[in-house]
Protein backbone atom coordinates (compact mmCIF):
# COMPACT_ATOMS: atom_id res chain seq x y z
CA UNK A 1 11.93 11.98 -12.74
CA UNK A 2 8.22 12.73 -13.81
CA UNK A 3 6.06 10.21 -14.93
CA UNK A 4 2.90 10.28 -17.35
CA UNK A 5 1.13 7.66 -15.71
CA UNK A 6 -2.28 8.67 -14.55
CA UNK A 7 -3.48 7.99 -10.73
CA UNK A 8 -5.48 4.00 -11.70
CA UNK A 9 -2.03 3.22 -13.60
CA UNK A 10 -0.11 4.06 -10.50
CA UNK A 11 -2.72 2.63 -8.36
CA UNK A 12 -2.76 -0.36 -9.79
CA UNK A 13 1.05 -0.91 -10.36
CA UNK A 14 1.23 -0.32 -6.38
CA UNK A 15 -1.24 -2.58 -5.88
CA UNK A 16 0.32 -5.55 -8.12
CA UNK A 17 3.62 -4.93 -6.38
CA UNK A 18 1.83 -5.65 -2.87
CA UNK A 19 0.07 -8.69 -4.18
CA UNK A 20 3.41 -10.02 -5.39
CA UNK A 21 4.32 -10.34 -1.89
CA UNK A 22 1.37 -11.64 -0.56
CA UNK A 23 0.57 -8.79 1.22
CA UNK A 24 -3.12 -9.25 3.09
CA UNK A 25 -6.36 -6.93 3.32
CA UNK A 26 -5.34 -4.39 0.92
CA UNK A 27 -7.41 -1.53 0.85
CA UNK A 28 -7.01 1.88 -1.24
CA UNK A 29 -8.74 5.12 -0.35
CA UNK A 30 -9.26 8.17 -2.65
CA UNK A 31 -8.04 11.29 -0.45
CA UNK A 32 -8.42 14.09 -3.06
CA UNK A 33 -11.14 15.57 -1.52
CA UNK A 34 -9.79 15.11 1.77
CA UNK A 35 -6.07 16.68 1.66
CA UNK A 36 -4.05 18.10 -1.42
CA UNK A 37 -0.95 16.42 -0.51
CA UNK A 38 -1.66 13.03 -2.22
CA UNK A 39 -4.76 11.43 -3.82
CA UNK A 40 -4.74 7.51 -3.00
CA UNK A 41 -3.43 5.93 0.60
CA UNK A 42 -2.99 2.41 -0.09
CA UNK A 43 -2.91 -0.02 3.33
CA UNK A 44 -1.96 -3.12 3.02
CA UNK A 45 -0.56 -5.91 6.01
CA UNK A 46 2.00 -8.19 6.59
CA UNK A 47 2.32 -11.12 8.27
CA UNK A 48 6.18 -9.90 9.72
CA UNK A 49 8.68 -7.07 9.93
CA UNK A 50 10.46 -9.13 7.16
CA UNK A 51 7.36 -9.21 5.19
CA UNK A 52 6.09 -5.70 5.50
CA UNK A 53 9.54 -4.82 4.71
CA UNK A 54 9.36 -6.76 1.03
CA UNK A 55 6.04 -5.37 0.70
CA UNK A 56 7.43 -1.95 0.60
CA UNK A 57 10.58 -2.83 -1.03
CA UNK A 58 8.38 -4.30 -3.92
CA UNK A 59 6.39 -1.13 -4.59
CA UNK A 60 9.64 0.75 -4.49
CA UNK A 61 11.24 -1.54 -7.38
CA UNK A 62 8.20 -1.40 -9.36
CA UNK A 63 7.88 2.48 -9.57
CA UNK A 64 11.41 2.99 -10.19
CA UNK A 65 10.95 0.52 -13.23
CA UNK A 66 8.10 2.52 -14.23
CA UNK A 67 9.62 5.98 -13.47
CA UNK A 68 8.26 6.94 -10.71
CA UNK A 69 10.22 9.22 -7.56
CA UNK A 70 10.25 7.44 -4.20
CA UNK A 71 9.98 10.77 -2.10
CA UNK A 72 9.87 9.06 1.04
CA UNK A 73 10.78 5.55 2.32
CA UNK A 74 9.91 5.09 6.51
CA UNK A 75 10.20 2.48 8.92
CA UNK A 76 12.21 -0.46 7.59
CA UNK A 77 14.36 -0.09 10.54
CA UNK A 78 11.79 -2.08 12.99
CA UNK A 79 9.29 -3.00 10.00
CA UNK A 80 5.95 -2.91 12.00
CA UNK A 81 5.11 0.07 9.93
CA UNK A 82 6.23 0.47 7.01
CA UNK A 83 5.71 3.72 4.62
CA UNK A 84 6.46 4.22 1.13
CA UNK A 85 5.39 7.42 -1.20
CA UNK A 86 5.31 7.91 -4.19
CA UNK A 87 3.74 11.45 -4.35
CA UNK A 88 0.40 10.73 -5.67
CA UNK A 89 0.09 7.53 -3.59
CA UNK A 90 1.31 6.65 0.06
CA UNK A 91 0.96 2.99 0.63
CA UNK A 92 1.08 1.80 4.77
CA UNK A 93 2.24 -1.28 4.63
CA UNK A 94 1.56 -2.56 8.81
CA UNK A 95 1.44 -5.32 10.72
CA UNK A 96 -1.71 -6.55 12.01
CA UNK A 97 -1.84 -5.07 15.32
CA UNK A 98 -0.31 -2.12 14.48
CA UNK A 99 -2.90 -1.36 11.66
CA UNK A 100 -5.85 -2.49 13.89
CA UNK A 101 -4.42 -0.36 17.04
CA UNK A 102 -3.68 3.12 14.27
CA UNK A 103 -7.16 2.26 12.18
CA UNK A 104 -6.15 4.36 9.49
CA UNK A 105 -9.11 3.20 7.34
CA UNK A 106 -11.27 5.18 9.68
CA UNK A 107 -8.99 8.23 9.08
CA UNK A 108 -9.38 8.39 5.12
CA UNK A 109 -12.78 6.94 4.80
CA UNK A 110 -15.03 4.14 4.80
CA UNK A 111 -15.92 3.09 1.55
CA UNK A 112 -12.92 2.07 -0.21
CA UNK A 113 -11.77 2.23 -3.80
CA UNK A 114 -12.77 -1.45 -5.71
CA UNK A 115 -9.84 -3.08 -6.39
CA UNK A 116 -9.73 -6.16 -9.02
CA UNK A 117 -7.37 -8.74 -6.60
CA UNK A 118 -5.72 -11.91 -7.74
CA UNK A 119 -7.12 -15.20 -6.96
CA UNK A 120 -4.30 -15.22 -3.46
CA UNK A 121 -6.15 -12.51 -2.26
CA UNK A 122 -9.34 -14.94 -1.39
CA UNK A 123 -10.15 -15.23 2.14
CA UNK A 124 -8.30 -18.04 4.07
CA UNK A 125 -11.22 -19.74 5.13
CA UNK A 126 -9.20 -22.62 7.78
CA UNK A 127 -9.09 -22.52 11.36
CA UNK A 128 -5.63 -21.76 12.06
């Protein structure tokens, strides 16, 4: 199933899905220059295999509610790293070490896309 939704509507429904869940440091990156396969790679962490897990599992419900294909779902079995895609978007959803220890950010550029978070997204400024 096709959808009309343009790349920011997708982008941004993928995004609200993650922040639903609490995922952490999300980050998008526009890869249309840089491969023809997709055009956004969304990475976003989790705190656990069980979270990373609902992160992905979030983004999946919300693009079948909006019509979007799930091509690909990867990694649920251990949860560390966790891929969904949707075609036009790949989302990554990692644990921390795993994302620091991959550094796909360096991989699909250093400037990434703005993204208008919710007010959970604000930096946990306590000592733990």
């Amino acid at each position: 199933m096709k959808t009309l939704m343009n790349i920011e509507d997708q982008l941004r429904l993928v995004v609200d899905a993650l922040e639903d869940v609490k995922a952490k440091d999300i980050k998008a990156f526009n890869t249309s220059k840089l491969t023809g396969l997709f055009d956004r790679v969304v990475i976003a962490s989790g705190n656990s295999n069980r979270q990373t897990k609902a992160l992905a599992e979030s983004v999946i419900a919300a693009a079948k509610q909006a019509g979007l294909s799930v091509l690909a779902y990867e990694g649920a079995d251990t949860g560390e790293w966790v891929l969904v895609d949707l075609g036009d978007v790949v989302i990554h959803a990692m644990q921390p070490a795993i994302r620091d220890y991959y550094n796909l950010e360096e991989i699909w550029g250093e400037d990434p896309i703005e993204l208008d978070l919710k007010v959970d997204q604000m930096p946990n400024l306590s000592d733990d």
